[in-house]
N, C-alpha and C. Protein backbone atom coordinates (compact mmCIF):
# COMPACT_ATOMS: atom_id res chain seq x y z
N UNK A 1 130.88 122.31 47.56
CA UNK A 1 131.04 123.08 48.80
C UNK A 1 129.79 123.93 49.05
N UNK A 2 129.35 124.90 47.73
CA UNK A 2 128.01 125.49 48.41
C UNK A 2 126.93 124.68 48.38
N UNK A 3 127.15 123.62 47.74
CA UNK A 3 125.71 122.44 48.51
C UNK A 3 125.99 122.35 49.41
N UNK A 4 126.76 121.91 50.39
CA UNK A 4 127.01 121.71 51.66
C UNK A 4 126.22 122.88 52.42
N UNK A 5 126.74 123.91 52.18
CA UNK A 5 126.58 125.26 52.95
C UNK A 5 125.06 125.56 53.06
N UNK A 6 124.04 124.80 51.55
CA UNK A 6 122.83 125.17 51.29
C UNK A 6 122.66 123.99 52.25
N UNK A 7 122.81 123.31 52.35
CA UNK A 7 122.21 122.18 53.31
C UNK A 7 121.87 122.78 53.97
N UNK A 8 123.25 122.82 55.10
CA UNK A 8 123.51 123.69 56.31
C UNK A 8 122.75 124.72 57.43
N UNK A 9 122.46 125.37 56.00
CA UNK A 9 121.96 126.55 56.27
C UNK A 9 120.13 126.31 56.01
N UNK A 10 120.11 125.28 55.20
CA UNK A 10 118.36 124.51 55.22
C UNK A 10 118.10 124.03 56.12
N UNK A 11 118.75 122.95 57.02
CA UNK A 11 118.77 122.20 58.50
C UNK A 11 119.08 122.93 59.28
N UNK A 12 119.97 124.04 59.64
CA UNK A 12 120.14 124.59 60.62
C UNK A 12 118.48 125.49 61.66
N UNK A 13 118.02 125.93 61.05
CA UNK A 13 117.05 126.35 61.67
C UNK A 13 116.01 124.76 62.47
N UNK A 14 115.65 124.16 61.54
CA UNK A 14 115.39 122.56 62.22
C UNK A 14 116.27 121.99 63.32
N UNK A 15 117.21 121.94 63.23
CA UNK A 15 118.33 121.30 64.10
C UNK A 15 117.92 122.86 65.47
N UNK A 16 117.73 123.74 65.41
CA UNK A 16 118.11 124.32 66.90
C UNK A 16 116.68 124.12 67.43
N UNK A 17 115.45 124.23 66.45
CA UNK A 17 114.10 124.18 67.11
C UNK A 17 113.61 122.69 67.73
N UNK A 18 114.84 121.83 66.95
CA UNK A 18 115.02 120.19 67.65
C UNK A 18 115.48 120.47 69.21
N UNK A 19 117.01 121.37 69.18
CA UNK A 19 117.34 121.67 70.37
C UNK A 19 116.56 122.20 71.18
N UNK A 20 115.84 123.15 71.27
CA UNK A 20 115.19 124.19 71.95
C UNK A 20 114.10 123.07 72.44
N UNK A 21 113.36 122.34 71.31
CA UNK A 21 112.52 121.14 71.81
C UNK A 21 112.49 120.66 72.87
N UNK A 22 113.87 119.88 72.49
CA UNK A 22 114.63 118.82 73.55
C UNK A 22 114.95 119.38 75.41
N UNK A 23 115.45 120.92 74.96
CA UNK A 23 115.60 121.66 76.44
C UNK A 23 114.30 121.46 77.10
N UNK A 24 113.18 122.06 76.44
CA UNK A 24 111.91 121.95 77.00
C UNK A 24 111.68 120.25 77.75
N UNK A 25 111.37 119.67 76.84
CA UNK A 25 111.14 118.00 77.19
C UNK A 25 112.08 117.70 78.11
N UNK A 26 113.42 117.84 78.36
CA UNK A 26 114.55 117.60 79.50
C UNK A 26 113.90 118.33 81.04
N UNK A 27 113.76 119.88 80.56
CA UNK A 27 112.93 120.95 81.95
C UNK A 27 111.50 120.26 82.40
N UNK A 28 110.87 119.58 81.02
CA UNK A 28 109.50 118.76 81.89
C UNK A 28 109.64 117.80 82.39
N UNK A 29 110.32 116.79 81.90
CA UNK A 29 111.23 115.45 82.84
C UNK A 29 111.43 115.60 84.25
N UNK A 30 112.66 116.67 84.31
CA UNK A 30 113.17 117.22 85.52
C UNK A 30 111.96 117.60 86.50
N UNK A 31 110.99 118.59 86.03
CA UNK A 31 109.79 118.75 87.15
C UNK A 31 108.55 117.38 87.17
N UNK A 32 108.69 116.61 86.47
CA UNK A 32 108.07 115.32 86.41
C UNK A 32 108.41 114.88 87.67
N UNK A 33 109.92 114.17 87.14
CA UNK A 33 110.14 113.63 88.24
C UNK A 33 110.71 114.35 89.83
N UNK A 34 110.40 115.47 89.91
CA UNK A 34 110.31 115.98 91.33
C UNK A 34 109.10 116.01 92.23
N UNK A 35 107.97 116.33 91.25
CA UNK A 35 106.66 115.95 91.57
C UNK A 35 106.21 114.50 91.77
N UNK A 36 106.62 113.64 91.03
CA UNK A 36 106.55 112.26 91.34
C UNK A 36 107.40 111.98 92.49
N UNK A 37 108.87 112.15 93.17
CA UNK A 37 109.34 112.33 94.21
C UNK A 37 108.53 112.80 95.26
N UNK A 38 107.65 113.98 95.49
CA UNK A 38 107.06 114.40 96.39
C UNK A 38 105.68 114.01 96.66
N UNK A 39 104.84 113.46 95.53
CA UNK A 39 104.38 112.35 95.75
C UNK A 39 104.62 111.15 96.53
N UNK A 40 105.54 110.29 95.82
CA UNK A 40 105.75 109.35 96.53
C UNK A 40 106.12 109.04 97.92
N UNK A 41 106.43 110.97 98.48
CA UNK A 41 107.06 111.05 99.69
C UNK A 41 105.89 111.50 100.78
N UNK A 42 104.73 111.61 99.93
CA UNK A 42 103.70 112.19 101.02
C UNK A 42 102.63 111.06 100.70
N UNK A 43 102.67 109.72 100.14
CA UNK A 43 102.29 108.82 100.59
C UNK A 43 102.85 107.36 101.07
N UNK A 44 104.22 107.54 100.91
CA UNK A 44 104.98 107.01 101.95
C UNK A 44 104.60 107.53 103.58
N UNK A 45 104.45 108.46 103.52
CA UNK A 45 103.82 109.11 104.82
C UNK A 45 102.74 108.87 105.33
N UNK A 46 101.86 108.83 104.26
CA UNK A 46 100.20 108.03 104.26
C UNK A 46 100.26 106.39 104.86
N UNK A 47 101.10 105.95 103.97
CA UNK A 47 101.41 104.44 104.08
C UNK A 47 101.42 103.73 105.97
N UNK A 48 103.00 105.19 106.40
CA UNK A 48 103.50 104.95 107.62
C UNK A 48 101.95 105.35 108.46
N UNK A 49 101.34 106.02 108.36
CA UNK A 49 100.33 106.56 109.39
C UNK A 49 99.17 105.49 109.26
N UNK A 50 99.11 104.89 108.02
CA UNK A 50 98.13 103.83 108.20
C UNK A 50 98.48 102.52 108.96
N UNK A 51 99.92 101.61 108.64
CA UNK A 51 100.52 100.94 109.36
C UNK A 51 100.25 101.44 110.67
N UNK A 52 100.79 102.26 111.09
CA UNK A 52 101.04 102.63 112.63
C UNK A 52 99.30 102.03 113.21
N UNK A 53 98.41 102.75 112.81
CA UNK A 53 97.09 103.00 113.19
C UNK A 53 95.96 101.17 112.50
N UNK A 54 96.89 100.68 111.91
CA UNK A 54 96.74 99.53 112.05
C UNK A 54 97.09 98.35 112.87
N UNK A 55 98.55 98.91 113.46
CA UNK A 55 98.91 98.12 114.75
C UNK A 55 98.70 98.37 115.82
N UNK A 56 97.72 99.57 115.81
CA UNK A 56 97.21 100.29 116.90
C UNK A 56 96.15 99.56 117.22
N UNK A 57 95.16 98.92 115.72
CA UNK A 57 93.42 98.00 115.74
C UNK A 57 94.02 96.99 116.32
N UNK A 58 95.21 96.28 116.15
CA UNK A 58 95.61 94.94 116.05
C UNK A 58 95.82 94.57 117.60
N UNK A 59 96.53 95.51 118.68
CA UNK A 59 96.83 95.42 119.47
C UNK A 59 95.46 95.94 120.35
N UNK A 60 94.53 97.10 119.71
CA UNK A 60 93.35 96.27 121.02
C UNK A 60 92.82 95.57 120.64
N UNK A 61 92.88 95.12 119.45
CA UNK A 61 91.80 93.56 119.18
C UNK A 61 92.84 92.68 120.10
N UNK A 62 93.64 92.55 120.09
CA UNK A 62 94.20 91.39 120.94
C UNK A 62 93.68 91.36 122.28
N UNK A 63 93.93 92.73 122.90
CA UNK A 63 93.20 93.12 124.10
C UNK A 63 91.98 92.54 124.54
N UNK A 64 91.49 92.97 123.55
CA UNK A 64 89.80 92.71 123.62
C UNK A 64 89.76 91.11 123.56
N UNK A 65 90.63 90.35 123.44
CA UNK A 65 90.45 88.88 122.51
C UNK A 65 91.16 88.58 123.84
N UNK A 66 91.57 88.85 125.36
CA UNK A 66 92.26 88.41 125.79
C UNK A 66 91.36 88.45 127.45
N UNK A 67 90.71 89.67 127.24
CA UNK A 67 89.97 89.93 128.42
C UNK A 67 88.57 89.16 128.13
N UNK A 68 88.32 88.81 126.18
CA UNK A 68 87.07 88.21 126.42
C UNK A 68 87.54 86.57 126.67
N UNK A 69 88.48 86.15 126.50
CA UNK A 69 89.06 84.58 126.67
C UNK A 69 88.75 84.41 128.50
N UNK A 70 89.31 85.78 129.30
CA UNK A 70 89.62 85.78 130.82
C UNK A 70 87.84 85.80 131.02
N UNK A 71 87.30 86.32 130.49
CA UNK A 71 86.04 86.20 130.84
C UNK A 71 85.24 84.96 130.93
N UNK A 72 85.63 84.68 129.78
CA UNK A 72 84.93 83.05 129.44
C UNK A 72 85.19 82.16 130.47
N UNK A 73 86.71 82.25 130.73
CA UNK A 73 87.54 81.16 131.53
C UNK A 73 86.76 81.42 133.00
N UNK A 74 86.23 82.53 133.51
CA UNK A 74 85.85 83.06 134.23
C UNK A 74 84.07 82.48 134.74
N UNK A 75 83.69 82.48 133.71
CA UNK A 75 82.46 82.36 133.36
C UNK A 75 82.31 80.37 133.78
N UNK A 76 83.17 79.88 132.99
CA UNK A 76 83.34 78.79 132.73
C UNK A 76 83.21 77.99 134.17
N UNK A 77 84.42 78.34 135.14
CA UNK A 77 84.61 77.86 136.41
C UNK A 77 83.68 78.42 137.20
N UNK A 78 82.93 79.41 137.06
CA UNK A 78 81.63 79.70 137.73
C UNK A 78 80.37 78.26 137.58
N UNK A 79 80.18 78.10 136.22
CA UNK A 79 79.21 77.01 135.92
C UNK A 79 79.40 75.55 136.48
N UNK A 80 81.00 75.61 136.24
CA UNK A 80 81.53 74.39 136.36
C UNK A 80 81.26 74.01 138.71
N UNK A 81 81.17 75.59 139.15
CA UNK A 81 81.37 74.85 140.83
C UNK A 81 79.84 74.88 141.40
N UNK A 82 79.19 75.94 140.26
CA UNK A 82 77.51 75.84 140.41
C UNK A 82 77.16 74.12 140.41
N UNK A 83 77.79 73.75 139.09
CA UNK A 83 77.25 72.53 138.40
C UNK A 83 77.67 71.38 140.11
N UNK A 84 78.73 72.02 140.52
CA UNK A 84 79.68 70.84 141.79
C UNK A 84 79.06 70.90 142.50
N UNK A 85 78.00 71.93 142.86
CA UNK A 85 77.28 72.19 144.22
C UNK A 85 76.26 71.53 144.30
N UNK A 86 75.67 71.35 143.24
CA UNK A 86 74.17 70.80 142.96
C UNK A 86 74.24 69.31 142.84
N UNK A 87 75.46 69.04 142.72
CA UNK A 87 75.28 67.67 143.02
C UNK A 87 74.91 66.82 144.42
């Protein structure tokens, strides 16, 4: 029985500075992952503003790809009634 108690009383101080450990490491976890949360939430945000401002390039490149096609086409039937005349 007082071996037991000598144990006890040998581990006990180990066993709470394990606990006290463990609280710590649990409290850094916890702000880990809140900071990694707010991270991920302010470049999810990054993400959305780049998308957006990428379909923003996409749609005047189309623009641009649509007025230079009207141009050509433009251009084209010009040469083409020059070319009719001169005959």
């Amino acid at each position: 029985q007082s071996l037991r108690e000598d144990e006890t009383k040998r581990w006990s101080p180990t066993i709470t500075e394990l606990h006290s450990k463990l609280a710590e490491l649990r409290t850094e976890l916890e702000m880990s992952k809140k900071e990694s949360a707010a991270k991920i939430q302010e470049l999810t945000g990054e993400l959305q503003s780049c998308q957006a401002q990428r379909d923003n390039a996409a749609g005047a490149f189309k623009e641009v790809l649509s007025k230079q096609a009207a141009c050509e086409a433009e251009a084209v039937a010009i040469i083409r009634q020059e070319a009719a005349e001169q005959r």
